[in-house]
C-alpha atoms as a PDB file:
ATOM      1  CA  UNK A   1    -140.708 -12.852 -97.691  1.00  0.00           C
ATOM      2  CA  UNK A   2    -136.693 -13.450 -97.739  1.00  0.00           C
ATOM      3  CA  UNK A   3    -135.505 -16.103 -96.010  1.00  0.00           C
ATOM      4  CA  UNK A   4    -133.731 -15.696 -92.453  1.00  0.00           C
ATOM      5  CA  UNK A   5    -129.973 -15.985 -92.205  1.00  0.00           C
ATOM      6  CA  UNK A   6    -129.887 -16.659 -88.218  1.00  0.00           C
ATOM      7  CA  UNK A   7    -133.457 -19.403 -89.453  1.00  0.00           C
ATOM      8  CA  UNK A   8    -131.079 -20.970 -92.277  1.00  0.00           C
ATOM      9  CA  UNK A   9    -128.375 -21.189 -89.953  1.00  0.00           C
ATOM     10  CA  UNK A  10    -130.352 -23.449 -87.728  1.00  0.00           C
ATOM     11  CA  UNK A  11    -132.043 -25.546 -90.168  1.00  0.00           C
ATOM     12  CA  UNK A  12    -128.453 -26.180 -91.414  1.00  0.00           C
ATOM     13  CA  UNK A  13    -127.254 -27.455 -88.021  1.00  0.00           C
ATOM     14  CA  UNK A  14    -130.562 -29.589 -87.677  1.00  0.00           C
ATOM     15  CA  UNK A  15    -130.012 -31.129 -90.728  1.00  0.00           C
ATOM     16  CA  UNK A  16    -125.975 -31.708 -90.381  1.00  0.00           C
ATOM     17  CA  UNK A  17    -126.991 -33.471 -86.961  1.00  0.00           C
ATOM     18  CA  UNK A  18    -129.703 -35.707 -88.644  1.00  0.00           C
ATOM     19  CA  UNK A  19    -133.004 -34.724 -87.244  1.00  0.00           C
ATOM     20  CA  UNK A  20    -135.916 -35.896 -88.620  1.00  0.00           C
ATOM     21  CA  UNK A  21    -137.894 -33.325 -90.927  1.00  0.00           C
ATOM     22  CA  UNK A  22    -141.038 -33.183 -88.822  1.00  0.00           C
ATOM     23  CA  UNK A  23    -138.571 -32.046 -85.863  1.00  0.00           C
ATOM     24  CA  UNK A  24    -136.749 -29.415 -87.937  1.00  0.00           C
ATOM     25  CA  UNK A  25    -140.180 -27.543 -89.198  1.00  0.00           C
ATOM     26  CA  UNK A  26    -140.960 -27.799 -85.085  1.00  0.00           C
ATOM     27  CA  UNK A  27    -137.834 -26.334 -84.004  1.00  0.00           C
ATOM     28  CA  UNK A  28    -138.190 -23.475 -86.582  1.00  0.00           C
ATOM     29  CA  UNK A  29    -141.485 -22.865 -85.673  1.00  0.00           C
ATOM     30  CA  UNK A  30    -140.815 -22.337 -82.002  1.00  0.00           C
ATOM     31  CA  UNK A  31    -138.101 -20.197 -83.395  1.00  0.00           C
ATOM     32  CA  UNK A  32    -139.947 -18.193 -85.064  1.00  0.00           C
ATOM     33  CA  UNK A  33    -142.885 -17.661 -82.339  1.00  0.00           C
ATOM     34  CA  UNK A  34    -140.287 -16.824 -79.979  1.00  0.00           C
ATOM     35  CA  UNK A  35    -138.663 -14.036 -82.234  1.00  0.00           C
ATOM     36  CA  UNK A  36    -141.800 -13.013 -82.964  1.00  0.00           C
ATOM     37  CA  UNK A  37    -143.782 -12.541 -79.464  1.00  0.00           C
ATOM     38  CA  UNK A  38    -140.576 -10.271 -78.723  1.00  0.00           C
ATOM     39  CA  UNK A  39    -141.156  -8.008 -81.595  1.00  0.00           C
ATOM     40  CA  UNK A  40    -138.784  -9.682 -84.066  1.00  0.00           C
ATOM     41  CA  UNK A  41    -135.768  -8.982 -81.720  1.00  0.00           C
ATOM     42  CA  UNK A  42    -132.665 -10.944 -82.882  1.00  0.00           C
ATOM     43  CA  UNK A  43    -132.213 -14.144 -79.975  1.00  0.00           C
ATOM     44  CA  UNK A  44    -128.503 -13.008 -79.564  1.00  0.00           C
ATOM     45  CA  UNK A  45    -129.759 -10.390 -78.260  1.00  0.00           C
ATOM     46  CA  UNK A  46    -131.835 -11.793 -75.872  1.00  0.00           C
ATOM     47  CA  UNK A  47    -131.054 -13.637 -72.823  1.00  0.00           C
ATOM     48  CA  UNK A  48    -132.826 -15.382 -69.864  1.00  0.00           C
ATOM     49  CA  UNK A  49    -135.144 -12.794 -68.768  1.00  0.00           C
ATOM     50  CA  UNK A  50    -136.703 -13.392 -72.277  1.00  0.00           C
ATOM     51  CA  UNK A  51    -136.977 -16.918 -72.017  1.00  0.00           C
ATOM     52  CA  UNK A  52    -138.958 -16.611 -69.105  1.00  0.00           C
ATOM     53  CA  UNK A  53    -141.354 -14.488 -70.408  1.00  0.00           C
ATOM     54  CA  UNK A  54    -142.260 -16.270 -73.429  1.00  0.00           C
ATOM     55  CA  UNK A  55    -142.826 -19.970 -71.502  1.00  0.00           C
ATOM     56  CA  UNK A  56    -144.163 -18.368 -68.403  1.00  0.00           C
ATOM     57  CA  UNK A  57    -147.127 -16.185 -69.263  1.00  0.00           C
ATOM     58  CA  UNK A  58    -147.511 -13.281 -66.445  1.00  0.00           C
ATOM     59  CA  UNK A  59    -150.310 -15.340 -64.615  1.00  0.00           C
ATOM     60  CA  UNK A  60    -147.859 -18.114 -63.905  1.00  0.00           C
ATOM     61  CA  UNK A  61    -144.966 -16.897 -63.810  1.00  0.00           C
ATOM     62  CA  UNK A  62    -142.818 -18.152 -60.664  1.00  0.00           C
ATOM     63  CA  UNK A  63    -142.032 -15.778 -57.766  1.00  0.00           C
ATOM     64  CA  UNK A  64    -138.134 -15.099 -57.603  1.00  0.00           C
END
């Protein structure tokens, strides 16, 4: 599997601000769970809506 520009691009900027390893490989994992419960749509192209539905599940999601 080839690696991810927009994934390298972040590990880059975790690593030129110093994280800690262990946070990096959590950041890119929530990353990539995120891309991937919205069918491996790009995050630029995503926006709040998005965000909503992948950390609020339709059972508890709030009423607007």
């Amino acid at each position: 599997m080839g690696k991810s520009a927009f994934l390298e691009s972040v590990r880059g900027e975790i690593r030129l601000r110093g994280y800690s390893m262990r946070t990096e490989k959590t950041y890119l994992t929530w990353i990539r769970r995120y891309i991937r419960f919205h069918q491996l749509n790009h995050p630029a192209n995503m926006g709040a809506d998005e965000v909503r539905a992948y950390l609020f599940p339709t059972p508890c999601r709030p009423a607007r």
